[in-house]
C-alpha atoms as a PDB file:
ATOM      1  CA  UNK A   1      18.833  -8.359  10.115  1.00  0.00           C
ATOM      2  CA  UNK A   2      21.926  -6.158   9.405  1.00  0.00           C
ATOM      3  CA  UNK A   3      21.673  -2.566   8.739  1.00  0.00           C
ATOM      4  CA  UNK A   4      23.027  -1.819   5.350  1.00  0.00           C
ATOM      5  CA  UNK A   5      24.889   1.144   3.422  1.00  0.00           C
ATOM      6  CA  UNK A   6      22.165   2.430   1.062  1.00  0.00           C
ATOM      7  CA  UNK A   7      25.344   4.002  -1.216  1.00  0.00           C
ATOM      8  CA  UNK A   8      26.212   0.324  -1.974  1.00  0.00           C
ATOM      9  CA  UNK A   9      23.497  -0.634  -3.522  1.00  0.00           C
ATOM     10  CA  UNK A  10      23.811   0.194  -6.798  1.00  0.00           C
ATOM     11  CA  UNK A  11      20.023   0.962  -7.202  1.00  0.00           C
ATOM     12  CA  UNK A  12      20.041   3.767  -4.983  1.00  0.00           C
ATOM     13  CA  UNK A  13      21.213   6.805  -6.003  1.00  0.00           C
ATOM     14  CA  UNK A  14      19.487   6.553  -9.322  1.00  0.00           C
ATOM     15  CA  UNK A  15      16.697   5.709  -7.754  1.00  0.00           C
ATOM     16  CA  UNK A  16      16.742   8.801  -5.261  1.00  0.00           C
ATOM     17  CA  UNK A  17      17.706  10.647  -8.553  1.00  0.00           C
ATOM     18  CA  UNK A  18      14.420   9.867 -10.759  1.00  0.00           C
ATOM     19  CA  UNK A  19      12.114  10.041  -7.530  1.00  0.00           C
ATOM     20  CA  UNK A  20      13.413  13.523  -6.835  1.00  0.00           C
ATOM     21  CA  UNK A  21      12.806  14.569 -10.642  1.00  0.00           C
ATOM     22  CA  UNK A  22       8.865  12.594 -10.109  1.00  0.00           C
ATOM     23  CA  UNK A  23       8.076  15.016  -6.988  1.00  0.00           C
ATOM     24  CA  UNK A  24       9.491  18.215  -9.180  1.00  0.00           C
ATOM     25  CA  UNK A  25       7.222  17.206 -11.909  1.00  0.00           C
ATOM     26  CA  UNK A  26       4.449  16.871  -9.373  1.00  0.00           C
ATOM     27  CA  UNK A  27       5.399  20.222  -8.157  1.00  0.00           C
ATOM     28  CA  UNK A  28       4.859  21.739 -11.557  1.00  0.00           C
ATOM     29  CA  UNK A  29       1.637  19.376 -12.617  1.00  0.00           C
ATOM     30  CA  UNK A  30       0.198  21.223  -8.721  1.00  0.00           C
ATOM     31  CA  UNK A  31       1.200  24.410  -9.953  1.00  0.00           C
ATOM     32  CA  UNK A  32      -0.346  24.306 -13.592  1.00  0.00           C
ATOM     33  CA  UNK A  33      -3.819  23.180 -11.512  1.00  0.00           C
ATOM     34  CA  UNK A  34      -3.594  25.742  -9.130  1.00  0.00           C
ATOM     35  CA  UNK A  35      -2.793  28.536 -11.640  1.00  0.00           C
ATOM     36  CA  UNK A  36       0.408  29.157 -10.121  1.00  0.00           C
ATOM     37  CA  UNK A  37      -0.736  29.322  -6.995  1.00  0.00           C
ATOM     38  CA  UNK A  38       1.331  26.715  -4.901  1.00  0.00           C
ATOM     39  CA  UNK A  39       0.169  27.283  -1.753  1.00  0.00           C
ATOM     40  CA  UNK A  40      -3.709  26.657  -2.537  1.00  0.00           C
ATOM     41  CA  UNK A  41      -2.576  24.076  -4.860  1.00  0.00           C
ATOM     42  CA  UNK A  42      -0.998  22.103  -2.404  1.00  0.00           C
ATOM     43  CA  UNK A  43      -4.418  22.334  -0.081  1.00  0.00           C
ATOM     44  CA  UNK A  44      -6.278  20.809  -3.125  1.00  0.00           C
ATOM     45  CA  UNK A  45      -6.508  17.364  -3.176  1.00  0.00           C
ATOM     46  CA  UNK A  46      -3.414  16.738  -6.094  1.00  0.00           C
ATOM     47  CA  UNK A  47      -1.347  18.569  -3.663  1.00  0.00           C
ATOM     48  CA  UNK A  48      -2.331  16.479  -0.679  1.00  0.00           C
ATOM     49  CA  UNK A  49      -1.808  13.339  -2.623  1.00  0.00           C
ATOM     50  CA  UNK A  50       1.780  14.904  -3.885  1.00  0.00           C
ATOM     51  CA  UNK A  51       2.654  15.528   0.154  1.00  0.00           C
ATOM     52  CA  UNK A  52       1.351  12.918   1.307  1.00  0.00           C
ATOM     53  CA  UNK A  53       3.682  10.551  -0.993  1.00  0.00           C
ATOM     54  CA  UNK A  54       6.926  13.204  -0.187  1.00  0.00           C
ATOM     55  CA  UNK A  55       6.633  12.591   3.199  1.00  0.00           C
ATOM     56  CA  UNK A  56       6.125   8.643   3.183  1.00  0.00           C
ATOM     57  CA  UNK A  57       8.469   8.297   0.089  1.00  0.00           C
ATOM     58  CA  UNK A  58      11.870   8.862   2.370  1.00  0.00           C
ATOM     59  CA  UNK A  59      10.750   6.650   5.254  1.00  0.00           C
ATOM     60  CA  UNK A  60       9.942   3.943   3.145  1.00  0.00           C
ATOM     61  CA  UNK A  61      13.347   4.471   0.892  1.00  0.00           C
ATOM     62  CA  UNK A  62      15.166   3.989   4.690  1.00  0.00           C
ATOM     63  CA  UNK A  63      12.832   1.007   5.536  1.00  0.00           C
ATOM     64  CA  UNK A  64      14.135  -0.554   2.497  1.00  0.00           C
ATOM     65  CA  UNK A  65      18.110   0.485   1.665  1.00  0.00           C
ATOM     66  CA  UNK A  66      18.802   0.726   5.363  1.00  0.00           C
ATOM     67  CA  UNK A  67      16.943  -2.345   6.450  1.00  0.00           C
ATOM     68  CA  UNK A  68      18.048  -4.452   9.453  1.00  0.00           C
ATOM     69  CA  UNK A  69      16.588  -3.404  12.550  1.00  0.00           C
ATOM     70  CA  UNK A  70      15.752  -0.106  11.042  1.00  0.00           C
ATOM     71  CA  UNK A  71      13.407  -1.062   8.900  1.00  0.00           C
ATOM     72  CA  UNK A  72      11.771  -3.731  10.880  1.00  0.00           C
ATOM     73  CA  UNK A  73      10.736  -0.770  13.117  1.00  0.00           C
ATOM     74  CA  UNK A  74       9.491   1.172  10.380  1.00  0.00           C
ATOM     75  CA  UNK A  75       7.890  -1.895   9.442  1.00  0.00           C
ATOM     76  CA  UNK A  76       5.717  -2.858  12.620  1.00  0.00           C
ATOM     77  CA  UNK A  77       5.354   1.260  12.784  1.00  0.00           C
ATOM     78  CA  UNK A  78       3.255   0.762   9.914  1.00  0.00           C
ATOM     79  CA  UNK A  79       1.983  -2.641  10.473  1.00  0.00           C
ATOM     80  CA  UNK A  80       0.660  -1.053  14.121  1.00  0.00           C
ATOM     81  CA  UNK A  81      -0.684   2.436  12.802  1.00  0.00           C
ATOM     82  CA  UNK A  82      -2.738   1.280   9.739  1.00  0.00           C
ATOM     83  CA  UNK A  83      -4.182  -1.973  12.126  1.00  0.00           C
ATOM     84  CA  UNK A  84      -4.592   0.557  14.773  1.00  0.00           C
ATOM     85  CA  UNK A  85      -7.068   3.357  11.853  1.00  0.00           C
ATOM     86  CA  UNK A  86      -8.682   0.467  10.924  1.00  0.00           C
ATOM     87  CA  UNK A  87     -10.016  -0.791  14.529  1.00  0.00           C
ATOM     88  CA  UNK A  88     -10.629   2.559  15.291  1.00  0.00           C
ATOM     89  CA  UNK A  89     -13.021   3.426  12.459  1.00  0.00           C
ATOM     90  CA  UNK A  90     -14.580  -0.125  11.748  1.00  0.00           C
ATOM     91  CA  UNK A  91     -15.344  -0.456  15.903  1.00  0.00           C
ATOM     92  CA  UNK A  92     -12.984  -3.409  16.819  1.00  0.00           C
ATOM     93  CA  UNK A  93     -13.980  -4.448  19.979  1.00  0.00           C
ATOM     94  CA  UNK A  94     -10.707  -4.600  22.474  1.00  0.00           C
ATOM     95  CA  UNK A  95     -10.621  -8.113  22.764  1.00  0.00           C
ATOM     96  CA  UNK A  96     -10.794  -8.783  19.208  1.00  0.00           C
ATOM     97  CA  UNK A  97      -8.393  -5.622  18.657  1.00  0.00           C
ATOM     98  CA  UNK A  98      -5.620  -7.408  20.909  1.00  0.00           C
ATOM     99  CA  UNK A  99      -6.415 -10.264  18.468  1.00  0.00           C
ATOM    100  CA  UNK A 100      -5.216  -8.020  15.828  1.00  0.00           C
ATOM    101  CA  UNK A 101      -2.287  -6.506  17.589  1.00  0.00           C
ATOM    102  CA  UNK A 102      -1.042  -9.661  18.536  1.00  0.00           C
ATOM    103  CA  UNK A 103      -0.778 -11.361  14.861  1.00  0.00           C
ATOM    104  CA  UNK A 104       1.160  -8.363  13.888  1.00  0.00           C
ATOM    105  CA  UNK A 105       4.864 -10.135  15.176  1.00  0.00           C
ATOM    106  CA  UNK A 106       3.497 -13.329  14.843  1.00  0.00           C
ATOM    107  CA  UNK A 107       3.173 -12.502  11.297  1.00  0.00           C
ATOM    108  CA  UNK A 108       6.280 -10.866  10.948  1.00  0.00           C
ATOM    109  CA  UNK A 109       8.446 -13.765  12.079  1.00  0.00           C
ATOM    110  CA  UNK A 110       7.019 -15.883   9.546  1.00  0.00           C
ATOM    111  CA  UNK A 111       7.436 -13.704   6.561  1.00  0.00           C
ATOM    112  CA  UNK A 112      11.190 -12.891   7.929  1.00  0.00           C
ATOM    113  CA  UNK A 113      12.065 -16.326   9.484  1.00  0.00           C
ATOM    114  CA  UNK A 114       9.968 -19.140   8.267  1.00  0.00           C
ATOM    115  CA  UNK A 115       8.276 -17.678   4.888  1.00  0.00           C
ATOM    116  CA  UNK A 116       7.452 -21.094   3.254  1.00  0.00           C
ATOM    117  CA  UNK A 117       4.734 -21.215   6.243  1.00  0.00           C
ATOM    118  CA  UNK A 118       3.405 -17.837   5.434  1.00  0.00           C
ATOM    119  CA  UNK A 119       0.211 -19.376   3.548  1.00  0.00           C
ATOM    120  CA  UNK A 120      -0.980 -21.160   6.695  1.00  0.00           C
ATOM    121  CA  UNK A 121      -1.257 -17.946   8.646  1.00  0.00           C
ATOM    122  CA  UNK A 122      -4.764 -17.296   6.818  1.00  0.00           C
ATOM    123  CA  UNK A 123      -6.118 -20.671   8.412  1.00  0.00           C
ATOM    124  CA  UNK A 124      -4.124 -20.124  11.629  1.00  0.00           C
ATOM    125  CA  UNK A 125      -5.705 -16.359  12.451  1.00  0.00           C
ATOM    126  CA  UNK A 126      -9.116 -17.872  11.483  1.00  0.00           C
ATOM    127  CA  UNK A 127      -8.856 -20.679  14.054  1.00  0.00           C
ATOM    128  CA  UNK A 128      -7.607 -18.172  16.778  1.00  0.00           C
ATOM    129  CA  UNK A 129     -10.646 -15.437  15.855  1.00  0.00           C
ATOM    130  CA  UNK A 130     -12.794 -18.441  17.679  1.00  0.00           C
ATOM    131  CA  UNK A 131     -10.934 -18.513  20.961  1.00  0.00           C
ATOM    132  CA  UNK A 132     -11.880 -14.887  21.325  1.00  0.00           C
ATOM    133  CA  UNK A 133     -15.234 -15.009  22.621  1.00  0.00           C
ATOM    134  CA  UNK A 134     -14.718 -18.521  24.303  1.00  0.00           C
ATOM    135  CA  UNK A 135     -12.081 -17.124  26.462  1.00  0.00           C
ATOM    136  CA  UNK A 136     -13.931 -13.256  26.727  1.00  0.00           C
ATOM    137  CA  UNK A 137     -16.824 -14.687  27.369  1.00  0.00           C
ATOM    138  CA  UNK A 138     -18.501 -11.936  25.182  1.00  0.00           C
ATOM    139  CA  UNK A 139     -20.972 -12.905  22.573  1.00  0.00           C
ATOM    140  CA  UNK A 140     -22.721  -9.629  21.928  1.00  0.00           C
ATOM    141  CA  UNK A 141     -22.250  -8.305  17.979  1.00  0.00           C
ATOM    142  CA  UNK A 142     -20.428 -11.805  17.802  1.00  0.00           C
ATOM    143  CA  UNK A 143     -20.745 -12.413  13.722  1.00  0.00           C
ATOM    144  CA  UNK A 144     -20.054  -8.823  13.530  1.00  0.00           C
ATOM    145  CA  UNK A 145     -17.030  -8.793  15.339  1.00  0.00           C
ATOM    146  CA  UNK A 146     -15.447 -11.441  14.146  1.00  0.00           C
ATOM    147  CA  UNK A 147     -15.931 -10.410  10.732  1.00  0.00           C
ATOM    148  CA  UNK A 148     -14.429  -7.061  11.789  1.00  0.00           C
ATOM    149  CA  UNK A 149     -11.567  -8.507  12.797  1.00  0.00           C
ATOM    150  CA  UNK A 150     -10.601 -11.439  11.013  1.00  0.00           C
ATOM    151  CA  UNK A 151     -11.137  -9.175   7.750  1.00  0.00           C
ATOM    152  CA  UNK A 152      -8.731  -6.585   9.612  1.00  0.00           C
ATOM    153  CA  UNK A 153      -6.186  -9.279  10.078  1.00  0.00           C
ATOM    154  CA  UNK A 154      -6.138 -10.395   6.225  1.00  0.00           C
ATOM    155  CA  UNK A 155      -7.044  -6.767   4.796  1.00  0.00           C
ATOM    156  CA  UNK A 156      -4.208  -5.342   6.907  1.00  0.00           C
ATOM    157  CA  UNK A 157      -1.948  -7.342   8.351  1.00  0.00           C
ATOM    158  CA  UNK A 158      -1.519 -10.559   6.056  1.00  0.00           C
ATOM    159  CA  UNK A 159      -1.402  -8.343   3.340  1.00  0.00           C
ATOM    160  CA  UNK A 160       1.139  -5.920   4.534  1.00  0.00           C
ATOM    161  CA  UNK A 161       3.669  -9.077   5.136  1.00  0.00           C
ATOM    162  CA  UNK A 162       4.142  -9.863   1.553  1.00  0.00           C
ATOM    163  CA  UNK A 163       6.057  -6.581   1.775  1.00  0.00           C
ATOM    164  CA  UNK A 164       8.903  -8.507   2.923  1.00  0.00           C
ATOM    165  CA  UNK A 165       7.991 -11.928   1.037  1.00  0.00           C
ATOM    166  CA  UNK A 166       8.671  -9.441  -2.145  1.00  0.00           C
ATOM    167  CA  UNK A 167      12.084  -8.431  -0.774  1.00  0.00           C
ATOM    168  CA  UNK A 168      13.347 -11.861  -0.860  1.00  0.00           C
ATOM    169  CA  UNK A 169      12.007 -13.078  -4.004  1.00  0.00           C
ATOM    170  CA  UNK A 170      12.994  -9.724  -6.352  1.00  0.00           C
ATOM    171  CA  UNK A 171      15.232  -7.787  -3.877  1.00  0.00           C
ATOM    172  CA  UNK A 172      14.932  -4.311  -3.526  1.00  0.00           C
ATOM    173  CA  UNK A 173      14.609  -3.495  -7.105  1.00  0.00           C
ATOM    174  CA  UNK A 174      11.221  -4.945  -7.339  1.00  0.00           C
ATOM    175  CA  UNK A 175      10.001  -2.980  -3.804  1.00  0.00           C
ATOM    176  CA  UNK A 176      10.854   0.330  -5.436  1.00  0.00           C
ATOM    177  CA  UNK A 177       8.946  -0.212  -9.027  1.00  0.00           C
ATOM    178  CA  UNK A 178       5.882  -1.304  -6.688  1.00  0.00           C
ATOM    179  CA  UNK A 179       5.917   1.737  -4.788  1.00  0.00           C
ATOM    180  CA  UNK A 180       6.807   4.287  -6.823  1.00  0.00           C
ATOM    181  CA  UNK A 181       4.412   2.780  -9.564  1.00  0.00           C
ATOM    182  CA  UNK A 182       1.650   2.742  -6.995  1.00  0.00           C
ATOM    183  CA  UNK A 183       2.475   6.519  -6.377  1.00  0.00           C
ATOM    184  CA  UNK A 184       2.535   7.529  -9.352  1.00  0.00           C
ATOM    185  CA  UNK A 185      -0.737   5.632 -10.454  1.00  0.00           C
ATOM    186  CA  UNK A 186      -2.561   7.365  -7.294  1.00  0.00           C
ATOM    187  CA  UNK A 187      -1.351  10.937  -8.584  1.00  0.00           C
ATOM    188  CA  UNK A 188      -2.275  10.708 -12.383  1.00  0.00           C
ATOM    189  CA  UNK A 189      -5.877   8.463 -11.574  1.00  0.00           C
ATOM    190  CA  UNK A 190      -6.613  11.837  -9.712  1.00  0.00           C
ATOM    191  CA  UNK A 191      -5.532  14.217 -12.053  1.00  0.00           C
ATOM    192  CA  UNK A 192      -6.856  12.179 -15.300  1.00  0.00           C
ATOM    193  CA  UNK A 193     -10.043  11.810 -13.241  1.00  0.00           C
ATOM    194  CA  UNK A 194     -10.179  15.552 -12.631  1.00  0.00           C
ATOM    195  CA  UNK A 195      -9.561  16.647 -16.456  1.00  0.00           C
ATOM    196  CA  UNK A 196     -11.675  14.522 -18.178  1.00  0.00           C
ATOM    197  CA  UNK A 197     -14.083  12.099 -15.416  1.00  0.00           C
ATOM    198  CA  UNK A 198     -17.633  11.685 -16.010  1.00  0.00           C
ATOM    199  CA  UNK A 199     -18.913   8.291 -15.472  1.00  0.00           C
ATOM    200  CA  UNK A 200     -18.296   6.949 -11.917  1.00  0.00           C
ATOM    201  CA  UNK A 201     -17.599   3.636 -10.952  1.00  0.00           C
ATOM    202  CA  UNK A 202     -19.742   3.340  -8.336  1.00  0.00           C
ATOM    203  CA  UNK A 203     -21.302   6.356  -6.942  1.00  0.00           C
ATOM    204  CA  UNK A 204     -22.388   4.820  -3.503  1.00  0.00           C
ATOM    205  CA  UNK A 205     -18.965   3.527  -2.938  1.00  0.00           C
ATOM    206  CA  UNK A 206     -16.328   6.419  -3.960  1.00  0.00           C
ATOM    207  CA  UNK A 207     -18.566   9.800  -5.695  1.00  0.00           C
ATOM    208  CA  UNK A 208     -15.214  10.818  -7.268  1.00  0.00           C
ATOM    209  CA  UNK A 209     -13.700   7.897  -8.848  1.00  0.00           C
ATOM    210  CA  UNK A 210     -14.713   7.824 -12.636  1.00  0.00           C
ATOM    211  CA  UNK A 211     -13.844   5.027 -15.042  1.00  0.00           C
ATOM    212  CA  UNK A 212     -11.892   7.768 -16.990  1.00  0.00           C
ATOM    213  CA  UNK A 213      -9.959   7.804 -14.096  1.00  0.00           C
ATOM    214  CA  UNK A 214      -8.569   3.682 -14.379  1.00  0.00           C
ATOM    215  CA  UNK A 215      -6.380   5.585 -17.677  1.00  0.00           C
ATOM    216  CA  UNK A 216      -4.751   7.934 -15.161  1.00  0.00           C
ATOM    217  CA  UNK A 217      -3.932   4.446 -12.803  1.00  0.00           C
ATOM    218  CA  UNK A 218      -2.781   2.655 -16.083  1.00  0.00           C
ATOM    219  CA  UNK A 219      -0.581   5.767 -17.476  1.00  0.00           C
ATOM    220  CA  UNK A 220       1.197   6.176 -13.926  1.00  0.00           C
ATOM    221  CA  UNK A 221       1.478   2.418 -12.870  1.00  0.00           C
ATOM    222  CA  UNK A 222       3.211   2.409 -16.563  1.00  0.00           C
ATOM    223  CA  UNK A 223       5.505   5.079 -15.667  1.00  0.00           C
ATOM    224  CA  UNK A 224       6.413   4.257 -12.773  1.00  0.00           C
ATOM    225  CA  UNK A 225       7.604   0.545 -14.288  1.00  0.00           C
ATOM    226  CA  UNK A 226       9.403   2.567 -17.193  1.00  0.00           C
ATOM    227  CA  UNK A 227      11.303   4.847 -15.131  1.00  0.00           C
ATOM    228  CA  UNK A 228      12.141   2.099 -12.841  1.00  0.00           C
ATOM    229  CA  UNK A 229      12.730  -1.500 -15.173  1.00  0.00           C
ATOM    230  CA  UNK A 230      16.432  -1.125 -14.574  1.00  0.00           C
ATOM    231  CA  UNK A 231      15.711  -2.367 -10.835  1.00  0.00           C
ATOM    232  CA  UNK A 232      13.668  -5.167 -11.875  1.00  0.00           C
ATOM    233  CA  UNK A 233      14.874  -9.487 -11.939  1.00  0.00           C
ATOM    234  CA  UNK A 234      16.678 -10.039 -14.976  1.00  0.00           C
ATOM    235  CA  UNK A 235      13.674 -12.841 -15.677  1.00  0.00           C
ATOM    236  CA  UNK A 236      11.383 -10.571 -16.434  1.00  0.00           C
ATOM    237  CA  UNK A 237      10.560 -10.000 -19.995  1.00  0.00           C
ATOM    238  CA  UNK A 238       9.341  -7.228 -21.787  1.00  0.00           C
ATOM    239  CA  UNK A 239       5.922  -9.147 -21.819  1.00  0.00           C
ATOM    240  CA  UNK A 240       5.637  -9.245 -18.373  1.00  0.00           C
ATOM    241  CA  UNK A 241       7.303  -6.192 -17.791  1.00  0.00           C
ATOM    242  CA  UNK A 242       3.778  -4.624 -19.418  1.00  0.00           C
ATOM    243  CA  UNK A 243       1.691  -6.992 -17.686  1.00  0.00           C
ATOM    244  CA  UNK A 244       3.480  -5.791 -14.653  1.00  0.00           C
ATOM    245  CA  UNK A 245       2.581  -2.069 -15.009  1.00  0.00           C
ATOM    246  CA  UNK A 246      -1.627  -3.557 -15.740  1.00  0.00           C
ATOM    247  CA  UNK A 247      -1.606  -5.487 -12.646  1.00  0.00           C
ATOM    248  CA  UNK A 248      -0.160  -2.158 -10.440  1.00  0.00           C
ATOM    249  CA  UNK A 249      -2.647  -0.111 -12.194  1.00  0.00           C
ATOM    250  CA  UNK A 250      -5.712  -2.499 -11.682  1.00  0.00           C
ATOM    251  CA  UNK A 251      -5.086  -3.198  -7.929  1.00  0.00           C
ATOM    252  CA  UNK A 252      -4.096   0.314  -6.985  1.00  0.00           C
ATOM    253  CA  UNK A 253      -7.505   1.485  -8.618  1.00  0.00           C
ATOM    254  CA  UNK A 254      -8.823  -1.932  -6.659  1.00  0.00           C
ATOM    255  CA  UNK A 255      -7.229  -0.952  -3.491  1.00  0.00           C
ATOM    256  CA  UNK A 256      -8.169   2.601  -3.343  1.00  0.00           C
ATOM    257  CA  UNK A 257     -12.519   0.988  -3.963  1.00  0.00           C
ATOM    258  CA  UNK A 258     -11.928  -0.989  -1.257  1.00  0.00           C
ATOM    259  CA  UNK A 259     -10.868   1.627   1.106  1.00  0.00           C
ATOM    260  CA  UNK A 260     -13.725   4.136   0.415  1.00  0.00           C
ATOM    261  CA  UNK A 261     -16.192   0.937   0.598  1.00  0.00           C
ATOM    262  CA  UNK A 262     -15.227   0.098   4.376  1.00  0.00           C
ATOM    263  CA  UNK A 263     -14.884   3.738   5.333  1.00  0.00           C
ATOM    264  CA  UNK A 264     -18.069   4.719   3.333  1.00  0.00           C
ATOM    265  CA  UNK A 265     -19.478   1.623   5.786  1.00  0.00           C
ATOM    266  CA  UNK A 266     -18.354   3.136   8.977  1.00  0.00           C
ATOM    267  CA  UNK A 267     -19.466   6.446   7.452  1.00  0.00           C
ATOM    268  CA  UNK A 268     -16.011   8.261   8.128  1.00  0.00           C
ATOM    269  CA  UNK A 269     -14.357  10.461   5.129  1.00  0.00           C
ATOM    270  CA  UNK A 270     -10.904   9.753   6.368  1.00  0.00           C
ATOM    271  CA  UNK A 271      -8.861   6.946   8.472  1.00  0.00           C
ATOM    272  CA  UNK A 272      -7.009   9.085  10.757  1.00  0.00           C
ATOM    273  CA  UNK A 273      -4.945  12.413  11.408  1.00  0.00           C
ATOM    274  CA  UNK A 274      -1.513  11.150  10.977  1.00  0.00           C
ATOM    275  CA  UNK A 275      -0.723  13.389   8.385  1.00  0.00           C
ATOM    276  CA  UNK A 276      -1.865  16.951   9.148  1.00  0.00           C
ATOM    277  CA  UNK A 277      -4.391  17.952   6.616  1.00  0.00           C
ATOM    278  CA  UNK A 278      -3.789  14.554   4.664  1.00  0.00           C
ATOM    279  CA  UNK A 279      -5.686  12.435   6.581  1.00  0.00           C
ATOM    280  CA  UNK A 280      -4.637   8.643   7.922  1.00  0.00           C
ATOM    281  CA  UNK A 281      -1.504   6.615   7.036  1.00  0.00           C
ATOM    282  CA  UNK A 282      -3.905   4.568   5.042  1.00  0.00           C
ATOM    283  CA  UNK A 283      -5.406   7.396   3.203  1.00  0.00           C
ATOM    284  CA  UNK A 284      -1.794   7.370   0.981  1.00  0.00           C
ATOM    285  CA  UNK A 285      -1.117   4.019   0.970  1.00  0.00           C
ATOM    286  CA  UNK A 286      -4.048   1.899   1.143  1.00  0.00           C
ATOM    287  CA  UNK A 287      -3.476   0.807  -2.372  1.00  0.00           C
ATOM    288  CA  UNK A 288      -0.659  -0.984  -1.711  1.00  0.00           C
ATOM    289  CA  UNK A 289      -2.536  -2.958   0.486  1.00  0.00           C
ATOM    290  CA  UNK A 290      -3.570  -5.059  -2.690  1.00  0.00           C
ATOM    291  CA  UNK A 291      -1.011  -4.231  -4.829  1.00  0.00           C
ATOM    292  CA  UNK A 292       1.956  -5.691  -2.348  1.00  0.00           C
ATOM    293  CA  UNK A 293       0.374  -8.908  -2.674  1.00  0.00           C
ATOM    294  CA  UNK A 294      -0.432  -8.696  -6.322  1.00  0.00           C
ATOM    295  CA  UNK A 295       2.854  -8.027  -7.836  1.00  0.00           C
ATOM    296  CA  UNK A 296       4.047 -10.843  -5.021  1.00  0.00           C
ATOM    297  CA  UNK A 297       2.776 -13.475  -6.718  1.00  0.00           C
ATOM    298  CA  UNK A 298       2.945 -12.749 -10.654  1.00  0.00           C
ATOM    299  CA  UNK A 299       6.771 -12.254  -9.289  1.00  0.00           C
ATOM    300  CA  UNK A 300       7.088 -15.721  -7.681  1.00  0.00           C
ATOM    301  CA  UNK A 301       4.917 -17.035 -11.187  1.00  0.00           C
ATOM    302  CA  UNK A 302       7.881 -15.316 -13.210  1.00  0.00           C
ATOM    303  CA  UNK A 303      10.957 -15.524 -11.372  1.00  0.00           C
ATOM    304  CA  UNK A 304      10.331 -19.026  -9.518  1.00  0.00           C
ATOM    305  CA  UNK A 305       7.892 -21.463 -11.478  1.00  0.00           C
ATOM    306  CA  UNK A 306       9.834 -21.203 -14.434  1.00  0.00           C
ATOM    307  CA  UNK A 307      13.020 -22.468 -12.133  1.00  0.00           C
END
């Protein structure tokens, strides 16, 4: 786990380059909204989104040019916070919260050090969850708490791990087209969604979210892969470049439902106060909880079934 040069990797700088020129286009896109007001446009919701991304954007750039024992950190920072907004607004109990906090490294070792095993982890946390209230001794809300937190572990945890399982399949190329594409699909579903959104996907689960708005998901998802298909495998085809920018677009739209269902559950409009203003951690980036895994394993279908 050796701490790299970002400037040697040729990726970088034009990455850093186009994601620079995506926030001033943001910028503009708030403005036009606001009617040139950037200050109240930037307390709308657009503008929250657009701040939101600007400040997790450079962290997770350093998490993944930098790497080494930088961006493990960053890594288990983020493995820790969004585990720790989802026990806090679901109600994990502490035992079964330890439970949670616990698979976090065990999980991480795998995916770094033994990723061939990282399948059985699923099974593993499920046969742990039991041990919890044999050893506690607590059986009160049992079926509800270990629901809680064995769908914690896979909704947060496992999922976040395939964050480095997609490092060492496509590199960092293919962890920059995620994110960026994930960005840039949460920025335009919301603005699409805005201009033209009538018909809602599912009023008791998200009020906002139209069907209008899965275009916005598609259009940035697509531009996000455009901008960035220079940093993709070589064994991806223009084919499955397309089908790559689909799959981004469905499970950020995915991710995002499945967010507002649990919260809308534990009747809470946001996960946390990390950002000022912005809400949670998981607020920004709870698409990528689905998309991570997702584009994982269409890669491993492209780059290593057809090996």
């Amino acid at each position: 786990m050796n701490i790299q040069n970002p400037f040697l990797d040729p990726i970088f700088l034009p990455s850093m380059q186009i994601v620079v020129g995506v926030f001033g286009l943001g910028l503009v896109i708030v403005l036009f909204f606001a009617r040139h007001d950037l200050k109240a446009g930037l307390k709308g919701e657009l503008g929250k989104r657009l701040i939101g991304w600007m400040l997790i954007t450079p962290i997770f750039f350093v998490a993944v040019f930098v790497g080494g024992i930088v961006g493990a950190i960053i890594l288990l920072f983020f493995f820790y916070r969004i585990a720790s907004e989802y026990i806090r607004v679901v109600g994990v109990e502490r035992p079964y919260a330890l439970y949670v906090y616990a698979l976090i490294p065990m999980t991480f070792i795998t995916a770094v050090f033994v990723p061939s095993l990282y399948s059985a982890l699923p099974a593993a946390a499920i046969l742990l969850l039991t041990l919890i209230p044999v050893l506690s001794r607590r059986v009160d809300n049992l079926y509800q708490q270990l629901s809680f937190a064995g769908r914690g572990y896979l909704y947060m945890v496992w999922t976040t791990g395939h964050f480095i399982l997609l490092q060492q399949l496509g590199g960092n190329g293919l962890l920059i087209v995620t994110a960026v594409s994930v960005a840039l699909s949460d920025a335009m579903q919301f603005t699409v969604g805005k201009i033209v959104g009538k018909h809602i996907i599912s009023p008791e689960v998200n009020p906002r979210k139209a069907w209008e708005g899965l275009i916005g998901d598609f259009i940035g998802a697509s531009l996000g892969v455009a901008l960035f298909s220079f940093a993709l495998p070589i064994q991806f085809t223009i084919v499955e470049i397309i089908l790559l920018a689909i799959l981004i677009g469905i499970g950020a739209a995915w991710g995002d439902l499945i967010s507002s269902l649990v919260k809308r559950a534990a009747d809470t409009k946001d996960w946390g106060q990390l950002i000022p203003g912005h809400g949670g951690l998981l607020d920004r980036a709870n698409s990528m909880l689905v998309v991570i895994p997702l584009v994982y394993y269409f890669a491993y279908l492209v780059m290593e079934v057809r090996k």
